[in-house]
Protein backbone atom coordinates (compact mmCIF):
# COMPACT_ATOMS: atom_id res chain seq x y z
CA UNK A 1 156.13 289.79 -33.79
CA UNK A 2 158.54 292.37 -34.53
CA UNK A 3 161.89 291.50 -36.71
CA UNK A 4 163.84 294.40 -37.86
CA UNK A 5 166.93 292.60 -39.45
CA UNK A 6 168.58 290.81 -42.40
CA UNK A 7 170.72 287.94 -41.83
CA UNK A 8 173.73 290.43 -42.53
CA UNK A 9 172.29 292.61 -40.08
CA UNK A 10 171.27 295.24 -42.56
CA UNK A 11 168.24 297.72 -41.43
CA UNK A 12 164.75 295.97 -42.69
CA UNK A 13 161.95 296.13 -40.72
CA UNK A 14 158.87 293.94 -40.73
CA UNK A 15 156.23 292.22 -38.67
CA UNK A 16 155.22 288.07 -38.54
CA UNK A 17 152.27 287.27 -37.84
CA UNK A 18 150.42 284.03 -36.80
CA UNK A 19 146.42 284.15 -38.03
CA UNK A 20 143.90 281.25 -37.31
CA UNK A 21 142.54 279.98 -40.37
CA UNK A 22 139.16 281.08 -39.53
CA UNK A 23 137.09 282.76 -37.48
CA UNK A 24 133.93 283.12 -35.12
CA UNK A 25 130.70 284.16 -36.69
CA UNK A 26 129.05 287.86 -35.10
CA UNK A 27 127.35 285.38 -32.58
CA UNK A 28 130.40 283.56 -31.37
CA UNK A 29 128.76 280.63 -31.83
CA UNK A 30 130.12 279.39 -34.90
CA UNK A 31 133.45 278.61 -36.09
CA UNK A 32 133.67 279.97 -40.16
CA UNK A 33 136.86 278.30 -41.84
CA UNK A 34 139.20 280.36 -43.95
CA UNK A 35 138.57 278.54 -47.79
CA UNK A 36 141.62 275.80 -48.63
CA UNK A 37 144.62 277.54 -48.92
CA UNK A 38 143.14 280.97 -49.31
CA UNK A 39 142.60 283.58 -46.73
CA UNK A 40 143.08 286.86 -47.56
CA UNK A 41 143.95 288.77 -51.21
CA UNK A 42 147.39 290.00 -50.57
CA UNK A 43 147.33 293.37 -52.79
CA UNK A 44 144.47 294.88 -51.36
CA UNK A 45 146.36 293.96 -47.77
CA UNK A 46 148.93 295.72 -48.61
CA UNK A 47 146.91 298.79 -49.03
CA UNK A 48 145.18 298.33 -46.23
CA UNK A 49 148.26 297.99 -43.70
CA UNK A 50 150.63 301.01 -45.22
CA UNK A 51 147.24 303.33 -44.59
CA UNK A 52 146.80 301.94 -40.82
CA UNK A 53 150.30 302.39 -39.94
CA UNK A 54 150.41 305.43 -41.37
CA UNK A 55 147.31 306.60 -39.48
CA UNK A 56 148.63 304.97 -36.34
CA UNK A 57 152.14 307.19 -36.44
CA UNK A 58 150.33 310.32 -37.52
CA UNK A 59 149.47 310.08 -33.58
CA UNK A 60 153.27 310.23 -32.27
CA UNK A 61 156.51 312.38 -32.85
CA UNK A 62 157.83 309.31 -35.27
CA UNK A 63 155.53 310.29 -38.21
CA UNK A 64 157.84 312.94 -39.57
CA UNK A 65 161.11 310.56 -39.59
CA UNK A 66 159.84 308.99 -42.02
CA UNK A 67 160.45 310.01 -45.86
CA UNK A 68 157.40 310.80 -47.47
CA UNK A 69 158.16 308.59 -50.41
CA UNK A 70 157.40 305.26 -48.01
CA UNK A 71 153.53 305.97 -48.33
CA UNK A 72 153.47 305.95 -51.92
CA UNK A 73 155.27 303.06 -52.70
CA UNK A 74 153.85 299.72 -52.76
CA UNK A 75 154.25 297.62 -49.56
CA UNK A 76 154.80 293.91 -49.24
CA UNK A 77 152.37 291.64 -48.01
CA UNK A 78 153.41 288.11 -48.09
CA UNK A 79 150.32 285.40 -46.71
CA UNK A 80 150.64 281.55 -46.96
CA UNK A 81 149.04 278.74 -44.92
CA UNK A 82 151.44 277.21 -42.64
CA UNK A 83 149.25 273.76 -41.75
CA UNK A 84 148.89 273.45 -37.91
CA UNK A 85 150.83 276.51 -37.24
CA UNK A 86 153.81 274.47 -35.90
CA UNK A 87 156.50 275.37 -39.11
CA UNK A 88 155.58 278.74 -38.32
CA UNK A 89 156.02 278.84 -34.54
CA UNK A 90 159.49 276.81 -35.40
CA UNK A 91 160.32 279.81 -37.75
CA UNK A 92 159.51 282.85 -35.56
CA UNK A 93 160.85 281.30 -31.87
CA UNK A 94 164.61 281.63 -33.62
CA UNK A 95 163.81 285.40 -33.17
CA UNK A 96 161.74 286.21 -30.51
CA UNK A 97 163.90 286.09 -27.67
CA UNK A 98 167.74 286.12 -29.39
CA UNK A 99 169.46 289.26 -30.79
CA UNK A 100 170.42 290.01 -34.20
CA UNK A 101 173.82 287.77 -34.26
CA UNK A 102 174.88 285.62 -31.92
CA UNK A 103 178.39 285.27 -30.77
CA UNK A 104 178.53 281.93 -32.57
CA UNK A 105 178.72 283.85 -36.15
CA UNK A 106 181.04 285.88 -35.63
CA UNK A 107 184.40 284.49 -36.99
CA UNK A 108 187.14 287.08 -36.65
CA UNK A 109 187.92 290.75 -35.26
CA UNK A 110 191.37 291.82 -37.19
CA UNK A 111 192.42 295.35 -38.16
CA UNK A 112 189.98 296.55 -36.40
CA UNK A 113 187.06 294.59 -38.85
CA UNK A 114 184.76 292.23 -37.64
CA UNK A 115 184.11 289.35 -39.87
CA UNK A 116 180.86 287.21 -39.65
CA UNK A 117 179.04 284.50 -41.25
CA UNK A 118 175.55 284.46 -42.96
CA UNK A 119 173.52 282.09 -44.51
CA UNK A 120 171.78 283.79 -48.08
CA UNK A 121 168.49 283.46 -48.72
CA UNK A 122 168.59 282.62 -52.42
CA UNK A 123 171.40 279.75 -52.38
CA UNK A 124 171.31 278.51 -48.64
CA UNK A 125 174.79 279.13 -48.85
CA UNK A 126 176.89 280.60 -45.87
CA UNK A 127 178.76 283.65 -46.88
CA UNK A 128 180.71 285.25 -44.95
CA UNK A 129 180.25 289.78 -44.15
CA UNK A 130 183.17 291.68 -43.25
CA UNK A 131 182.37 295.21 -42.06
CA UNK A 132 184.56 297.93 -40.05
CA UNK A 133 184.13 298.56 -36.59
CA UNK A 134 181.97 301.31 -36.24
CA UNK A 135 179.65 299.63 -39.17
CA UNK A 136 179.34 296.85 -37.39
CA UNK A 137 178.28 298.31 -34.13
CA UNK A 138 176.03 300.87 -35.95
CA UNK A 139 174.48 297.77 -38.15
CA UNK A 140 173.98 296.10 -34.85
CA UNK A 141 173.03 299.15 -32.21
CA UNK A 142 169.72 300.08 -34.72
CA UNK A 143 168.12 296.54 -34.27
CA UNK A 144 167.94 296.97 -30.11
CA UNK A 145 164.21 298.24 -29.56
CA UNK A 146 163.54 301.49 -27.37
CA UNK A 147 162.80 301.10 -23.86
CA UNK A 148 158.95 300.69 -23.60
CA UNK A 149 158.57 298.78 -27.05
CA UNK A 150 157.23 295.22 -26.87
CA UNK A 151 158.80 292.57 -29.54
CA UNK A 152 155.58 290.03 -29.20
CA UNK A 153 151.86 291.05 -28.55
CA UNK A 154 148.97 288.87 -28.25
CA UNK A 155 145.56 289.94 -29.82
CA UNK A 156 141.76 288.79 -30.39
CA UNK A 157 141.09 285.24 -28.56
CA UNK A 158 144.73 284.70 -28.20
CA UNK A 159 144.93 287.76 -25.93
CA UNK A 160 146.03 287.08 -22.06
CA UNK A 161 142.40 288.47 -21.09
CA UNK A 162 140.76 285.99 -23.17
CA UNK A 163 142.07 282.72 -22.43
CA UNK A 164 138.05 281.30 -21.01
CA UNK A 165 137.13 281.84 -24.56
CA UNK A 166 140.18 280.16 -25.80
CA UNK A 167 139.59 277.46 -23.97
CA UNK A 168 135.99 277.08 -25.28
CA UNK A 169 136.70 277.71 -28.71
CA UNK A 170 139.65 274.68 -28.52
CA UNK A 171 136.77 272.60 -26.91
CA UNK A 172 134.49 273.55 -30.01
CA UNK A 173 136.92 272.04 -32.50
CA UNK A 174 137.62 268.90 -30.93
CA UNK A 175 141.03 270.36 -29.73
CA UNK A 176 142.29 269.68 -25.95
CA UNK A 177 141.59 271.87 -23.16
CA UNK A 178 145.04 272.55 -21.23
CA UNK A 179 145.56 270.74 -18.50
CA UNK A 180 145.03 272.09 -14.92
CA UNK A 181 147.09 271.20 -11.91
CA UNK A 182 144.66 270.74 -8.79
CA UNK A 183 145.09 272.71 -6.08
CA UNK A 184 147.99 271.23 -3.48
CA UNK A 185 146.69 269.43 -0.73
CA UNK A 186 148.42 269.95 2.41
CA UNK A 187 150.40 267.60 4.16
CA UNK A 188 149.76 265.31 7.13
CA UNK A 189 152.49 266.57 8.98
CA UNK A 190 151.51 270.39 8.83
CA UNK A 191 147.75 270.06 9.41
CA UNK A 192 146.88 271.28 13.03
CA UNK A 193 145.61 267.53 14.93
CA UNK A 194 142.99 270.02 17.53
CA UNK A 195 141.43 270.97 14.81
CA UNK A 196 140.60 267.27 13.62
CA UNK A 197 137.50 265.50 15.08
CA UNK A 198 138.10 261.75 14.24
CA UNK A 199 140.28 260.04 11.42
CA UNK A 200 141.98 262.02 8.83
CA UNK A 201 139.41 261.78 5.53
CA UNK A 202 141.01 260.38 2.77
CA UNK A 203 142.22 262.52 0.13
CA UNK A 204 142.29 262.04 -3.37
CA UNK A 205 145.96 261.83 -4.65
CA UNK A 206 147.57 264.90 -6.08
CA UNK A 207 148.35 264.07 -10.21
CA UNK A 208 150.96 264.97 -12.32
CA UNK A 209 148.99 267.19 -15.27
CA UNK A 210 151.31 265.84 -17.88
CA UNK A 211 152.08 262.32 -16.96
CA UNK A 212 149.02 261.85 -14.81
CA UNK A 213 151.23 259.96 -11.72
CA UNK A 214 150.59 260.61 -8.64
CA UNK A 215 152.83 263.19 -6.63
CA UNK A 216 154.58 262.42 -3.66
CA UNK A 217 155.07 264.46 -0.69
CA UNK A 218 158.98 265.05 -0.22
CA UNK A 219 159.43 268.22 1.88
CA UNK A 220 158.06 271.87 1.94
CA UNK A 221 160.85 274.81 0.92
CA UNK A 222 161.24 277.63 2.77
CA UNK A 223 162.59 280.81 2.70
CA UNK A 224 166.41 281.29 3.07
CA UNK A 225 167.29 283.91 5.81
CA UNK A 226 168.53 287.20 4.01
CA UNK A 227 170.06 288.61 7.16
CA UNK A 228 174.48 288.35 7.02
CA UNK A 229 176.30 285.47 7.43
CA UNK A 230 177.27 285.51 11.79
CA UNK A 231 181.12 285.53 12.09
């Protein structure tokens, strides 16, 4: 996932990403657990993800915006385990679909300065930022993404093409496979009665994939006309 801000807005881009603690052996047979609390040396991951980026902008027009000095400095690769995954998710979902700064933080626009609220990292303390106008709005405008860029991709077994193997790999350590609704079974009322020869067989009852009760057949929705009102 793509962040690109401080809490007081300021220009600082990074990436969060959520790793299995393991992984599947060359024969995809075998699930190989990441050691304890240890899964990858951080320093030599650092290395490693300056010289793909670089290699991967070399291939666009953005590779010369960027000041040579970037590629020779030492780049930060933080990597903890996070349990189950859930703190994490928790973490990263206050991101992935709000902007930088809500309308809630905000306290005051006087004098033509906007005034908002912050919480710092350090002390956990809420501080307040108070920036002119056209610092605010340039602060803010350089954290909307470019038309065409994607916040959140998927990769490996969590990618939308492989959600079969997902599901086996779940299945393979004991987890649960999601549950499926059944398909719908159409109602008494709309079946066509010619084209039944003797009693209607009984059909198992459609079930609730969360809750397991059975459904019950209210109604069927249709379309609303999209022609004008008539006078």
């Amino acid at each position: 996932m793509l962040h690109t801000w401080t809490r007081d807005l300021r220009y600082h881009p990074h990436v969060h990403y959520l790793v299995p603690g393991g992984a599947l052996s060359c024969d995809g047979q075998t699930w190989l657990s990441a050691r304890g609390g240890f899964f990858l040396p951080v320093r030599p991951l650092g290395i490693l993800f300056r010289a793909k980026l670089r290699d991967g902008l070399r291939k666009t027009s953005w590779f010369e915006r960027v000041p040579a000095k970037v590629w020779r400095q030492a780049w930060v690769v933080h990597c903890q385990p996070v349990g189950n995954g859930l703190p994490a998710l928790k973490h990263l979902a206050r991101y992935v679909l709000r902007v930088a700064l809500s309308n809630q933080r905000i306290q005051r626009v006087v004098n033509d300065q906007v005034t908002f609220s912050y919480q710092d990292a350090d002390s956990g303390e809420t501080r307040l930022c108070t920036l002119a106008a056209e610092e605010f709005i340039r602060r803010f405008l350089q954290h909307i993404l470019p038309k065409g860029w994607v916040k959140v991709r998927y990769y490996g077994f969590f990618s939308p093409g492989q959600r079969q193997r997902l599901d086996e790999l779940r299945q393979r350590l004991g987890g649960l496979q999601a549950a499926k609704c059944p398909p719908p079974i159409e109602p008494l009322e709309t079946r066509d009665p010619a084209a039944a020869d003797g009693p209607m067989p009984a059909q198992p009852p459609v079930r609730c994939p969360i809750c397991g009760e059975a459904l019950q057949w209210v109604q069927r929705l249709r379309p609303g006309g999209r022609s004008p009102p008539r006078a």
